[in-house]
Protein backbone atom coordinates (compact mmCIF):
# COMPACT_ATOMS: atom_id res chain seq x y z
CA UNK A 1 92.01 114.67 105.23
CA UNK A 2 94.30 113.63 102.79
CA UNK A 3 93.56 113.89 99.01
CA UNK A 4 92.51 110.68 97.23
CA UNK A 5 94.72 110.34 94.29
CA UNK A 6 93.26 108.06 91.30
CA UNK A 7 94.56 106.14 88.98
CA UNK A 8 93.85 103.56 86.57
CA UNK A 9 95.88 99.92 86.83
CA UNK A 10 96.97 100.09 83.48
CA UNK A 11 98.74 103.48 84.31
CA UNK A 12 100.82 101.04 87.26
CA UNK A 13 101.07 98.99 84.48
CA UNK A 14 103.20 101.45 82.15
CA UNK A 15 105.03 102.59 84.76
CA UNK A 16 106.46 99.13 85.82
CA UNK A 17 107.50 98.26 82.17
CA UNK A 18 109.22 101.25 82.30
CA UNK A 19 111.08 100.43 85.84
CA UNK A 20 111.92 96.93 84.81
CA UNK A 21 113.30 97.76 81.30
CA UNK A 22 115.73 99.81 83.39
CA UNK A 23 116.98 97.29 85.32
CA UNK A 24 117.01 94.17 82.76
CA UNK A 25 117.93 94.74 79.43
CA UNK A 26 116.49 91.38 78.08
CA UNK A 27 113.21 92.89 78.81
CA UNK A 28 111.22 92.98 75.02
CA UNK A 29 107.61 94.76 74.95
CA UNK A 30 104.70 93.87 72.15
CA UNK A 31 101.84 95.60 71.44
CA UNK A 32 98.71 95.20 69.19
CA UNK A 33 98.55 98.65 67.54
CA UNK A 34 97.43 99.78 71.56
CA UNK A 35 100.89 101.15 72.76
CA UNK A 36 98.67 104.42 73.62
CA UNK A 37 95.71 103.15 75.32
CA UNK A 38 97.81 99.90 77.25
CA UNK A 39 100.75 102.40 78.15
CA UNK A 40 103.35 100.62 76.79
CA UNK A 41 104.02 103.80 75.13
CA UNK A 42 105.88 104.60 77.70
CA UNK A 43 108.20 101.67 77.70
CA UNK A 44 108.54 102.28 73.71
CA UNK A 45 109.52 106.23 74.23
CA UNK A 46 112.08 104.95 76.28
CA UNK A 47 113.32 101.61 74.79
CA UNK A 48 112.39 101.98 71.19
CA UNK A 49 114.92 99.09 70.17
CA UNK A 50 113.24 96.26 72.19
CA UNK A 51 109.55 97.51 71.50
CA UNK A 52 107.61 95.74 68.76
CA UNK A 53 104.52 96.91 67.07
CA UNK A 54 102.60 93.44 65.91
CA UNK A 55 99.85 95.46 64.26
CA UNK A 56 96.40 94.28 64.88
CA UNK A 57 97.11 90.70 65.29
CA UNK A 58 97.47 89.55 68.56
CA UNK A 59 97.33 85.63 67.55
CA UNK A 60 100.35 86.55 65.79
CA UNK A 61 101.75 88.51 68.59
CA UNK A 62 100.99 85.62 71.16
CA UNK A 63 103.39 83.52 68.62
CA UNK A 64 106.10 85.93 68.53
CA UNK A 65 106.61 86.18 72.44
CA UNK A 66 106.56 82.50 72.88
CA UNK A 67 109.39 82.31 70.08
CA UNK A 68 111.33 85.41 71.98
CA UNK A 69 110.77 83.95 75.42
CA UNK A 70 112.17 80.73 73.94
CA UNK A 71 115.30 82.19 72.86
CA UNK A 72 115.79 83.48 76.72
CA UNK A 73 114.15 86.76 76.55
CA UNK A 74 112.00 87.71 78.63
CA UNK A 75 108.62 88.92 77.06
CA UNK A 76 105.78 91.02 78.07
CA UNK A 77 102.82 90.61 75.35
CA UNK A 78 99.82 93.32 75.43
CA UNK A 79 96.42 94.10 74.17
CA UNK A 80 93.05 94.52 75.62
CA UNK A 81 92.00 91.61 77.91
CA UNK A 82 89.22 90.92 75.22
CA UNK A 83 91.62 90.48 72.45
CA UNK A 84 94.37 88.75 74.99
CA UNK A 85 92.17 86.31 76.58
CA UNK A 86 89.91 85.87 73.66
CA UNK A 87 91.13 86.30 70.29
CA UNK A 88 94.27 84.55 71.41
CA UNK A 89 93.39 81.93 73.35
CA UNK A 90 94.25 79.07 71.21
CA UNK A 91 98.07 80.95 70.60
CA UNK A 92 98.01 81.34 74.83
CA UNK A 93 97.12 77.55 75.17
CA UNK A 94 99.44 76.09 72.98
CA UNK A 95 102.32 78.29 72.08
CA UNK A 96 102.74 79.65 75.57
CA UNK A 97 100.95 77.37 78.41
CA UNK A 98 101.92 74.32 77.10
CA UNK A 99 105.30 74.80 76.87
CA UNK A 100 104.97 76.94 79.91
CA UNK A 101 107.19 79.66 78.61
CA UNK A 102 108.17 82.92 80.50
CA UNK A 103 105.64 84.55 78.71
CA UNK A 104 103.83 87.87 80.90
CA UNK A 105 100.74 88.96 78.84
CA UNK A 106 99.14 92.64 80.17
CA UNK A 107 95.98 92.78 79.52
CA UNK A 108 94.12 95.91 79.93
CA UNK A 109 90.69 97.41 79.37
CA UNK A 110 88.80 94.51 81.00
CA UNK A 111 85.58 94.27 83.05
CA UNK A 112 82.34 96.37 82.31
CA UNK A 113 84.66 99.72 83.24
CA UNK A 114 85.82 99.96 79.77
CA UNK A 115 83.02 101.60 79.97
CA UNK A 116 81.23 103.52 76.51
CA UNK A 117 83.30 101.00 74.12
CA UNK A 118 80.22 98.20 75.09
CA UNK A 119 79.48 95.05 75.53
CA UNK A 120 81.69 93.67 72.66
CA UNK A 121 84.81 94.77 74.63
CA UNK A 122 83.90 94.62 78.01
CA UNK A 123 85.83 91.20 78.61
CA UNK A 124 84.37 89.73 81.83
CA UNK A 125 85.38 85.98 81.32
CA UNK A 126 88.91 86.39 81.15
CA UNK A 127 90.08 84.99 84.15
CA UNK A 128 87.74 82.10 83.66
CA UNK A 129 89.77 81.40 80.46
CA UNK A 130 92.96 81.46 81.84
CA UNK A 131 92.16 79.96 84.73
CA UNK A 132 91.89 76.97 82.74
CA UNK A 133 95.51 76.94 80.94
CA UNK A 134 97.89 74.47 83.37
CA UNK A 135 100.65 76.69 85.24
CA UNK A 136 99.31 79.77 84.34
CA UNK A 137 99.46 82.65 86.77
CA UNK A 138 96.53 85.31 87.42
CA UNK A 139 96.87 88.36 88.83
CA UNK A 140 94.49 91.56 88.76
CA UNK A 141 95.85 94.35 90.79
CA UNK A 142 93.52 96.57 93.21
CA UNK A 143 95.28 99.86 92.82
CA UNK A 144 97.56 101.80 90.17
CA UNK A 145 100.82 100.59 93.24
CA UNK A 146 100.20 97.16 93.40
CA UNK A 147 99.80 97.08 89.32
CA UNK A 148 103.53 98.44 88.93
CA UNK A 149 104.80 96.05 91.10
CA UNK A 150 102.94 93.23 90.36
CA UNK A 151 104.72 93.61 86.72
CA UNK A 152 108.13 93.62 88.65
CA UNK A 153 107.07 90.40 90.40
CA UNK A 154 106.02 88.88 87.50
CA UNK A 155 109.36 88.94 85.78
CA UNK A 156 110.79 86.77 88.71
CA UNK A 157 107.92 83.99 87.97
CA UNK A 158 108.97 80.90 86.52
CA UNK A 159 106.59 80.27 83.39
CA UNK A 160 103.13 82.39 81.75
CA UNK A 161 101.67 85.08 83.59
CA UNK A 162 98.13 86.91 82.95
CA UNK A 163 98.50 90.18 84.68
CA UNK A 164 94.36 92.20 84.38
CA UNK A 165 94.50 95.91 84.30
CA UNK A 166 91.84 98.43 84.15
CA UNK A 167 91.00 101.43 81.98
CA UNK A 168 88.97 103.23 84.91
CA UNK A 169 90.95 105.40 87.31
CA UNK A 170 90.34 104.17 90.79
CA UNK A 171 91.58 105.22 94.21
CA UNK A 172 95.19 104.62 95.19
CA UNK A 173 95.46 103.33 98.71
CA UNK A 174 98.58 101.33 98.68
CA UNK A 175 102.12 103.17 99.66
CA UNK A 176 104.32 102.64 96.81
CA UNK A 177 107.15 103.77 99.36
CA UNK A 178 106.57 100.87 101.92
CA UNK A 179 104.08 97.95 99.51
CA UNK A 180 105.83 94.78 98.90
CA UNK A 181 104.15 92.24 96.43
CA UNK A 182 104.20 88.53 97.56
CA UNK A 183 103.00 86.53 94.57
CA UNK A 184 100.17 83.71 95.48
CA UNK A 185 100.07 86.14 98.83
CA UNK A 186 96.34 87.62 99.54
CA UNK A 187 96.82 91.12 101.65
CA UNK A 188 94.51 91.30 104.80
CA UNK A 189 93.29 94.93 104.58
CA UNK A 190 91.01 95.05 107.64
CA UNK A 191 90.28 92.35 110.60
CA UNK A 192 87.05 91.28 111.21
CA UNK A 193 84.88 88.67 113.20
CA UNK A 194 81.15 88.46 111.48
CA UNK A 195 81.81 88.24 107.69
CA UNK A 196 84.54 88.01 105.48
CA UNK A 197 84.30 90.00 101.67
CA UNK A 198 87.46 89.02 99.36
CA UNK A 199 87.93 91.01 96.42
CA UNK A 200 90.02 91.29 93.84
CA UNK A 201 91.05 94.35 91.39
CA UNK A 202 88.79 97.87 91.59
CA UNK A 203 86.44 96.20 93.99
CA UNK A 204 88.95 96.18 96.31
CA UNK A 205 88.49 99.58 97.88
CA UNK A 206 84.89 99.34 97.35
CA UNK A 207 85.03 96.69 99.66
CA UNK A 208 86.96 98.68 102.19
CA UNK A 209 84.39 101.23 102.05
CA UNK A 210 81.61 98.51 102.66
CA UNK A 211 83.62 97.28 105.74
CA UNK A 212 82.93 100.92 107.04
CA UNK A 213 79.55 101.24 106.67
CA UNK A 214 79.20 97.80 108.25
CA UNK A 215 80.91 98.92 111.41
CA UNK A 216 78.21 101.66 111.89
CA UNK A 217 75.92 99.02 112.06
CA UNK A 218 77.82 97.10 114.61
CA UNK A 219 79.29 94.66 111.89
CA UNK A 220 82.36 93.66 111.62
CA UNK A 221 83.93 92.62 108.31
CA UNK A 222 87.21 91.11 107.33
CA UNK A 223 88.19 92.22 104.16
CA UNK A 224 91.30 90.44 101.85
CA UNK A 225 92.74 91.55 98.62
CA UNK A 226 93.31 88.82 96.27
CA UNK A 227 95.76 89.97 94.03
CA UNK A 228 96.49 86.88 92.77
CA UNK A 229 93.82 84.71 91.66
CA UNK A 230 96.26 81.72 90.63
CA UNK A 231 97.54 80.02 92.73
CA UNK A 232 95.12 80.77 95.34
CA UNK A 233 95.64 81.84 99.07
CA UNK A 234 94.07 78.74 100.23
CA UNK A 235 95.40 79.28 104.12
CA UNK A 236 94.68 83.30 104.47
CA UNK A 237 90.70 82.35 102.62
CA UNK A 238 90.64 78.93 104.77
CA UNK A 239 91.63 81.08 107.98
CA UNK A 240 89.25 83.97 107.10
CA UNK A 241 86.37 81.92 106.75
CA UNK A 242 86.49 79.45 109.50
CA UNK A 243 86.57 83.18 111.53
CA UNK A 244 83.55 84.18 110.33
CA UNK A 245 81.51 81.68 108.67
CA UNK A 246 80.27 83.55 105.86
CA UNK A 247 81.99 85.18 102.95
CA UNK A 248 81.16 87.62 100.41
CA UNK A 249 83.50 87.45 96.77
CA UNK A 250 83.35 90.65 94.94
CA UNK A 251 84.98 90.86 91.46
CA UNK A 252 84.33 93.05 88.48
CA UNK A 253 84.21 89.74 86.05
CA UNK A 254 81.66 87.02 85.58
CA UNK A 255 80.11 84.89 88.48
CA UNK A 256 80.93 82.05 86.13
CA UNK A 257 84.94 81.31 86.78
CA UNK A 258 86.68 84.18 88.07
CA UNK A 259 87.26 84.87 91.73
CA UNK A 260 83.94 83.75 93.38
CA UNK A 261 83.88 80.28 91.75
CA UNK A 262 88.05 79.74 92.98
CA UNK A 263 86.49 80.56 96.26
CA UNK A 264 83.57 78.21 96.34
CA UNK A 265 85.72 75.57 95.12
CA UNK A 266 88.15 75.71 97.64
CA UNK A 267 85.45 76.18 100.53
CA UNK A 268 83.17 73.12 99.11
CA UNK A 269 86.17 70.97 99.45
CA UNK A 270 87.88 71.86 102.71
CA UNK A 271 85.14 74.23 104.69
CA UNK A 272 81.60 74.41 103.37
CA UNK A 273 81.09 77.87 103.98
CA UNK A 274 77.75 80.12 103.32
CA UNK A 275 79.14 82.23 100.20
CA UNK A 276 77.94 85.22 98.39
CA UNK A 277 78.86 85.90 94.99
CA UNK A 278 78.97 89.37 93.91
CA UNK A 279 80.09 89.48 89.72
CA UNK A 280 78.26 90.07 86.41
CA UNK A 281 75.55 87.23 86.38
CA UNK A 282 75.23 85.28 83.27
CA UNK A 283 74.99 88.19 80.65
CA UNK A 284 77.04 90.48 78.62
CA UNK A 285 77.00 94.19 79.46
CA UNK A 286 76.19 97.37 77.83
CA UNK A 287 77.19 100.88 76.51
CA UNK A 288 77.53 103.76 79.40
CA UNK A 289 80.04 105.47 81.17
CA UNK A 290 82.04 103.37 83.30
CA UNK A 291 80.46 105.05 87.28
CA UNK A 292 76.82 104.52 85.90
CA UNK A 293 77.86 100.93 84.84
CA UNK A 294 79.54 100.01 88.03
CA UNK A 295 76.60 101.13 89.77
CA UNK A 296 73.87 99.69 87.62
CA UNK A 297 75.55 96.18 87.66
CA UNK A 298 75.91 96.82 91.92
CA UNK A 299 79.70 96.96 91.90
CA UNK A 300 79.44 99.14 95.20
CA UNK A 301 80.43 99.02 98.55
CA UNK A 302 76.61 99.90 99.10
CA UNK A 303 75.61 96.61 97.15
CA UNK A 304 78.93 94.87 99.13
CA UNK A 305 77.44 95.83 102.52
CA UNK A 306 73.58 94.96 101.61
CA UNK A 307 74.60 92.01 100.62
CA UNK A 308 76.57 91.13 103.44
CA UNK A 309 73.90 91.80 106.01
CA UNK A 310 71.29 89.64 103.89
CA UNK A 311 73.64 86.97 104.42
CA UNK A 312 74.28 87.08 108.02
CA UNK A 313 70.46 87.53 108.46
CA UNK A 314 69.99 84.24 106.77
């Protein structure tokens, strides 16, 4: 059996800064004090001259890339999806969404995986934030491959970008050799016929593992990566569900917003569909090492499977 190899997004993350800034030399990387923890270190040991070092300020920093991206550079912003999302939101709405500029903001650290650093940092609204900016682009990455080239794919997108990494290291399962990233494109992982379980980010594998233990108990699941949040995969989630007519969403953010409620949105319109939503419920999380809080919250492929036979029971 091969060895699993893991690796945290943000790592992907890094390392595609570092492959883009090598091919386009307009390329400009900020950072809120963070270069170590976001890995944009790596783009800054490399490119020192187009790194900048906006302190802790990230409202400023927001400002700054949308008056670089408006001079024609291109302009990747970072911090911790708390600060990003949160602190900056105002600076993302109006400086950057509004005038839709070329802006890519990495966000890292989110969800309750951050981990020890608590409840105060655990950002698990994020996506429901910018979800809410016109024209913005979400996309949260499943594995350490799909984060490097989701930052090469977000270079080529017209307009703002919120790209979600993660400080955990999970399981890499994509081939960086043969992976292509398709923007607004949602990756079928595994075929199935009795229930469907989208997931987005480090629940991703989780929910390949659930698909397994389903099939010992003569289930069979369908399970789709949905790397990009916005826009939505409307056909592949529209196909998927009409297949099986019930759908577990699993996402390491807030039921309130993120994935689960895109889902149920599109469903309630064009294919009311029995869903299961599997997020943090309405409450903030707490201190603990990132495994213990992934289980406690039910962020599992156990929990993912339970769930998904409680539904087709019903």
């Amino acid at each position: 059996m091969a060895e699993i190899i893991k690796k945290a997004t943000r790592e992907g993350y890094g390392e595609g800064l570092l492959a883009l800034g090598e091919q386009n030399e307009n390329l400009v990387v900020l950072d809120a004090d963070l270069a170590a923890a976001t890995k944009t270190g790596m783009f800054k040991k490399a490119f020192p001259d187009r790194f900048v070092d906006c302190g802790i300020a990230e409202q400023n920093m927001m400002g700054i890339a949308a008056g670089l991206a408006a001079t024609g550079k291109l302009v990747f912003a970072s911090s911790f999806a708390m600060f990003a999302s949160g602190r900056a939101f105002e600076q993302v709405r109006n400086s950057i969404g509004y005038p839709h500029l070329p802006v890519k903001i990495g966000a890292t650290h989110a969800g309750i995986s951050v981990g020890e650093d608590g409840a105060t940092h655990q950002c698990n609204e994020d996506i429901a934030l910018m979800r809410t900016i016109p024209g913005m682009t979400i996309i949260n990455p499943a594995d350490a491959v799909e984060a490097k080239a989701a930052v090469l794919a977000a270079a080529e997108i017209d307009g703002p970008v919120y790209m979600r990494f993660g400080r955990f290291a999970v399981p890499v399962f994509n081939d960086e050799k043969t992976y292509r990233f398709e923007t607004g494109k949602a990756v079928k992982l595994i075929d199935g016929g009795d229930v469907t379980i989208i997931a987005t980010g480090l629940l991703v594998n989780e929910a390949k593992i659930a698909a397994g233990l389903l099939k010992e108990k003569g289930i069979s699941a369908e399970v789709i990566n949905v790397h990009t949040i916005k826009p939505l995969d409307a056909e592949t989630i529209l196909a998927s569900a009409a297949k099986t007519k019930a759908v577990i969403v699993a996402e390491e953010h807030s039921v309130i917003g993120g994935l689960g409620s895109a889902v149920c949105e599109l469903l309630c319109e064009q294919l009311p569909t029995k869903v299961i939503r599997i997020g943090m419920e309405d409450a903030f999380g707490m201190s603990g090492s990132a495994a213990e809080l992934l289980q406690y919250y039910g962020f599992t492929a156990d929990n993912i499977a339970k769930k998904a036979e409680a539904l087709l029971q019903k």
